[in-house]
Protein backbone atom coordinates (compact mmCIF):
# COMPACT_ATOMS: atom_id res chain seq x y z
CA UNK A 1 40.60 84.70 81.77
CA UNK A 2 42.25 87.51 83.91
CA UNK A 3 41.39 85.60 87.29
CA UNK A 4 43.35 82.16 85.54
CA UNK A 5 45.92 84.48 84.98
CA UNK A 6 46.15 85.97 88.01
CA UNK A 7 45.84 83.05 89.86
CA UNK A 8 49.06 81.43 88.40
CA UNK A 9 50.64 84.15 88.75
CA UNK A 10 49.99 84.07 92.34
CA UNK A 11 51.00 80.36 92.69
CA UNK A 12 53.97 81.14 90.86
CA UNK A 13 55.41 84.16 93.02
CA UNK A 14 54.01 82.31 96.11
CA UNK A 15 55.99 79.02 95.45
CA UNK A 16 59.25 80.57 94.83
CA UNK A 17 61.98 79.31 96.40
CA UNK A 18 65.09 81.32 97.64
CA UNK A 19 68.15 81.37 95.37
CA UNK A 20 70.90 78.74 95.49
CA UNK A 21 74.81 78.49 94.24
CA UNK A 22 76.82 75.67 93.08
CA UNK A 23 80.55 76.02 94.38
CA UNK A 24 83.05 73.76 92.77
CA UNK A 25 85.40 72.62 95.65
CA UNK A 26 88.46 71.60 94.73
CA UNK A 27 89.13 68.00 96.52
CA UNK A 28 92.29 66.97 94.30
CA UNK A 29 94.67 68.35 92.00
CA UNK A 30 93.25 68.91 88.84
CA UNK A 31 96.60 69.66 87.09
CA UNK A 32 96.75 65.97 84.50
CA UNK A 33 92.88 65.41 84.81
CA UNK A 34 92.33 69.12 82.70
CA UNK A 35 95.67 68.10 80.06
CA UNK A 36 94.35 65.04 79.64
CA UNK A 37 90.55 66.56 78.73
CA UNK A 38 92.43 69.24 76.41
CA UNK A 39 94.30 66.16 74.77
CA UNK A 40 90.99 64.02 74.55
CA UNK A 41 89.07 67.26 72.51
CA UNK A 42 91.85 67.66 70.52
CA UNK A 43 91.87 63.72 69.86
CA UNK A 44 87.94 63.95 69.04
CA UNK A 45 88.85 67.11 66.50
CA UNK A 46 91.37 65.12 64.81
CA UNK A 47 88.82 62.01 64.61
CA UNK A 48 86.11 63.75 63.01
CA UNK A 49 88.45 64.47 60.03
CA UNK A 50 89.38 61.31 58.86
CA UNK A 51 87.99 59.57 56.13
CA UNK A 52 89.00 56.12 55.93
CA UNK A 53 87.10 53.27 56.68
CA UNK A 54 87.97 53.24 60.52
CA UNK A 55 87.33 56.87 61.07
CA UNK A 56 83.86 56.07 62.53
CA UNK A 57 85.47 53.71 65.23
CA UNK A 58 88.02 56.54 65.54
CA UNK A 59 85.60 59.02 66.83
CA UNK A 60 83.34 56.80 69.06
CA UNK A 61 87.05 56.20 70.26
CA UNK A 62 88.20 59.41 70.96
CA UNK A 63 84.75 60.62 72.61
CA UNK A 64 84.59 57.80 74.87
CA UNK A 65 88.29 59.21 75.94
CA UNK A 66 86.18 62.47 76.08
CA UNK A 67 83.63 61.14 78.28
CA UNK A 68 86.31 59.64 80.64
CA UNK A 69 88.46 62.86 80.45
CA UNK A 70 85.08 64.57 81.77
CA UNK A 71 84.71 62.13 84.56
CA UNK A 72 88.35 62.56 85.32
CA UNK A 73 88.08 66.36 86.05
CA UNK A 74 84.83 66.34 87.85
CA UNK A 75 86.28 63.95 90.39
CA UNK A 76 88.81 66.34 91.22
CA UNK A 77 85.56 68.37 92.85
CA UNK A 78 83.21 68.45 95.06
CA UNK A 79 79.78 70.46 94.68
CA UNK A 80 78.82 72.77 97.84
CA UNK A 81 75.49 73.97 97.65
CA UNK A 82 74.69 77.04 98.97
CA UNK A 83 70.80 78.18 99.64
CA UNK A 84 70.51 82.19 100.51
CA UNK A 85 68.83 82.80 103.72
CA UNK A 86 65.55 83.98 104.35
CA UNK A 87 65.92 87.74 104.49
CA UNK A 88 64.96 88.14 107.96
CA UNK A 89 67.69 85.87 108.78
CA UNK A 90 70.11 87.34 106.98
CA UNK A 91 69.44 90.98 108.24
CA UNK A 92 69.96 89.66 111.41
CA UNK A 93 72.72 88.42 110.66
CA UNK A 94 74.63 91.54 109.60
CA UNK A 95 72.73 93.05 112.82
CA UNK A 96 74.87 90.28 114.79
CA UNK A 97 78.32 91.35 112.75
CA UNK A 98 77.96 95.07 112.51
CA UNK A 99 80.47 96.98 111.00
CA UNK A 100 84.05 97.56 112.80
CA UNK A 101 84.21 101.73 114.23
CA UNK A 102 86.15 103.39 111.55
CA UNK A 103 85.78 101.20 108.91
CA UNK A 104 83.63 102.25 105.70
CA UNK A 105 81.83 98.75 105.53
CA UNK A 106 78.47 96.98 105.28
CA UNK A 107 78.91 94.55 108.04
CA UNK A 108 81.96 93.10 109.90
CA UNK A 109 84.35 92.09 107.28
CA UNK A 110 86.60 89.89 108.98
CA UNK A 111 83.25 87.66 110.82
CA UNK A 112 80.58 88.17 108.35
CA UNK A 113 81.56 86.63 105.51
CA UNK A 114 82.40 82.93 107.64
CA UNK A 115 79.17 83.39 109.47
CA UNK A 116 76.88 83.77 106.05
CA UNK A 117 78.67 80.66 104.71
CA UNK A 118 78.00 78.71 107.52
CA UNK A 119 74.47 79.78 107.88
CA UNK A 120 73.76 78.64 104.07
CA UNK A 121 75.81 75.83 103.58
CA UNK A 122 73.61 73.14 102.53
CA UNK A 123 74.72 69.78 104.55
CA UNK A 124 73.24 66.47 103.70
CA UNK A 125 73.54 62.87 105.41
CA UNK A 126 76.34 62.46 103.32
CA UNK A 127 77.98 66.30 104.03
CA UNK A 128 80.35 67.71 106.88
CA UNK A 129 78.30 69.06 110.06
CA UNK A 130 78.48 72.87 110.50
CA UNK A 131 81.51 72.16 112.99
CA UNK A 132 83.43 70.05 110.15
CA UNK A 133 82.59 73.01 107.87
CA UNK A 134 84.13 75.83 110.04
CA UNK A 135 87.06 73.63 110.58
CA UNK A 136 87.35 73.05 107.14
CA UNK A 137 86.89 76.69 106.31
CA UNK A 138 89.98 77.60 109.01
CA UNK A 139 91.90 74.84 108.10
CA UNK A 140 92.10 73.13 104.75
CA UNK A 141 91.37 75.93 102.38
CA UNK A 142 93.94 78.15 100.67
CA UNK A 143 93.35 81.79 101.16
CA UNK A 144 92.00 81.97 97.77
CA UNK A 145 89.54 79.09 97.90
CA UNK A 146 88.51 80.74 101.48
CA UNK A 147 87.51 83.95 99.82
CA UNK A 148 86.08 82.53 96.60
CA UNK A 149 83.56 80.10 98.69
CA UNK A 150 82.50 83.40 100.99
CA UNK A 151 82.08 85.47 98.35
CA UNK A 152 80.14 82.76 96.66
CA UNK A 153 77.71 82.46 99.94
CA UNK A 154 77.74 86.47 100.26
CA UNK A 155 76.36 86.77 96.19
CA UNK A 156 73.64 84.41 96.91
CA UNK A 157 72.11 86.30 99.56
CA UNK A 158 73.10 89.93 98.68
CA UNK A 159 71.55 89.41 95.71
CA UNK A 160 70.75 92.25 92.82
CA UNK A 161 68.85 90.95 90.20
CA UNK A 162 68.84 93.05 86.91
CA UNK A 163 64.75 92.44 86.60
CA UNK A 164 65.02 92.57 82.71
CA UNK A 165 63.40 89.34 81.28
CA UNK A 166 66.87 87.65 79.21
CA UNK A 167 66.65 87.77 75.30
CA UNK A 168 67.79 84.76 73.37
C-alpha cells in the first residue's frame, strides 16, 4: 500500500504545473453596466418577497435581468492570463535587470516589472503579439492599470505559498 501511495504521490508532484493569474482588463467603462447589476439584485431581493400570484414570474423576471446585468459587466473586461515562469527563467531574468547602484531593491524597478509581464503573458491565436502587448502596456493603460497588471505578473512568479493545507 505504501508503494501505491508513493507512487501517486510522485505523479502528482511530477505533473504539476506552474502557477497562473487571471487579470481582469478593463476594455470599457464599467460605470452603468455595475448600477445596473446593483439595481437588477436589488430587483431579484424585492421579487423573492412577494406573494401574489405573479410573484413566481416576478423572480424568473428579475434574475433573467440578473443574468443579463452579469453579462453586461463582464463585457466591460477582458481576461489576461498570466502563467509564472519556469524558475530558471525567471532568475535570469532578474540577473538581466539587476538592481539600480544605490537603490535598496530586488531587481531593476523601473525594467523588471514590464519585462516579467511580457515574459508570462499568455497570448493565444486570438491575443495581441508580445509587440502589441508592450505597446499596449506603454500606451493604453492608466498608470494604475499599468501597475496593477505588473504586480499581478510579479505575484505569480515571486510566489510565497503559506504551505498550511486550507481548513473549511
Amino acid at each position: 500500500m505504501s508503494n501505491t501511495k508513493k507512487a501517486g504521490r510522485r505523479e502528482r508532484l511530477l505533473a504539476r504545473k506552474r502557477p497562473t493569474a487571471v487579470y481582469q482588463l478593463a476594455v470599457a467603462d464599467d460605470t452603468e453596466a455595475k448600477a445596473e447589476l446593483e439595481a437588477a439584485k436589488d430587483a431579484l431581493e424585492v421579487a423573492k418577497f412577494r406573494k401574489d400570484d405573479s410573484a413566481e414570474q416576478a423572480v424568473a423576471d428579475a434574475e433573467e435581468r440578473l443574468a443579463a446585468a452579469r453579462e453586461a459587466v463582464e463585457a466591460c473586461y477582458e481576461p489576461v492570463t498570466l502563467v509564472a515562469m519556469p524558475p530558471t527563467e525567471f532568475e535570469a531574468l532578474i540577473a538581466e535587470h539587476p538592481a539600480r547602484e544605490g537603490e535598496e531593491e530586488a531587481w531593476n524597478s523601473d525594467t523588471f516589472p514590464r519585462a516579467v509581464f511580457l515574459a508570462c503573458v499568455q497570448s493565444g491565436e486570438d491575443d495581441p503579439t508580445a509587440e502589441e502587448w508592450a505597446e499596449l502596456v506603454d500606451r493604453s493603460l492608466s498608470q494604475g492599470e499599468r501597475t496593477a497588471l505588473l504586480m499581478a505578473a510579479l505575484t505569480v512568479n515571486a510566489r510565497w505559498p503559506s504551505g498550511t493545507v486550507p481548513n473549511d
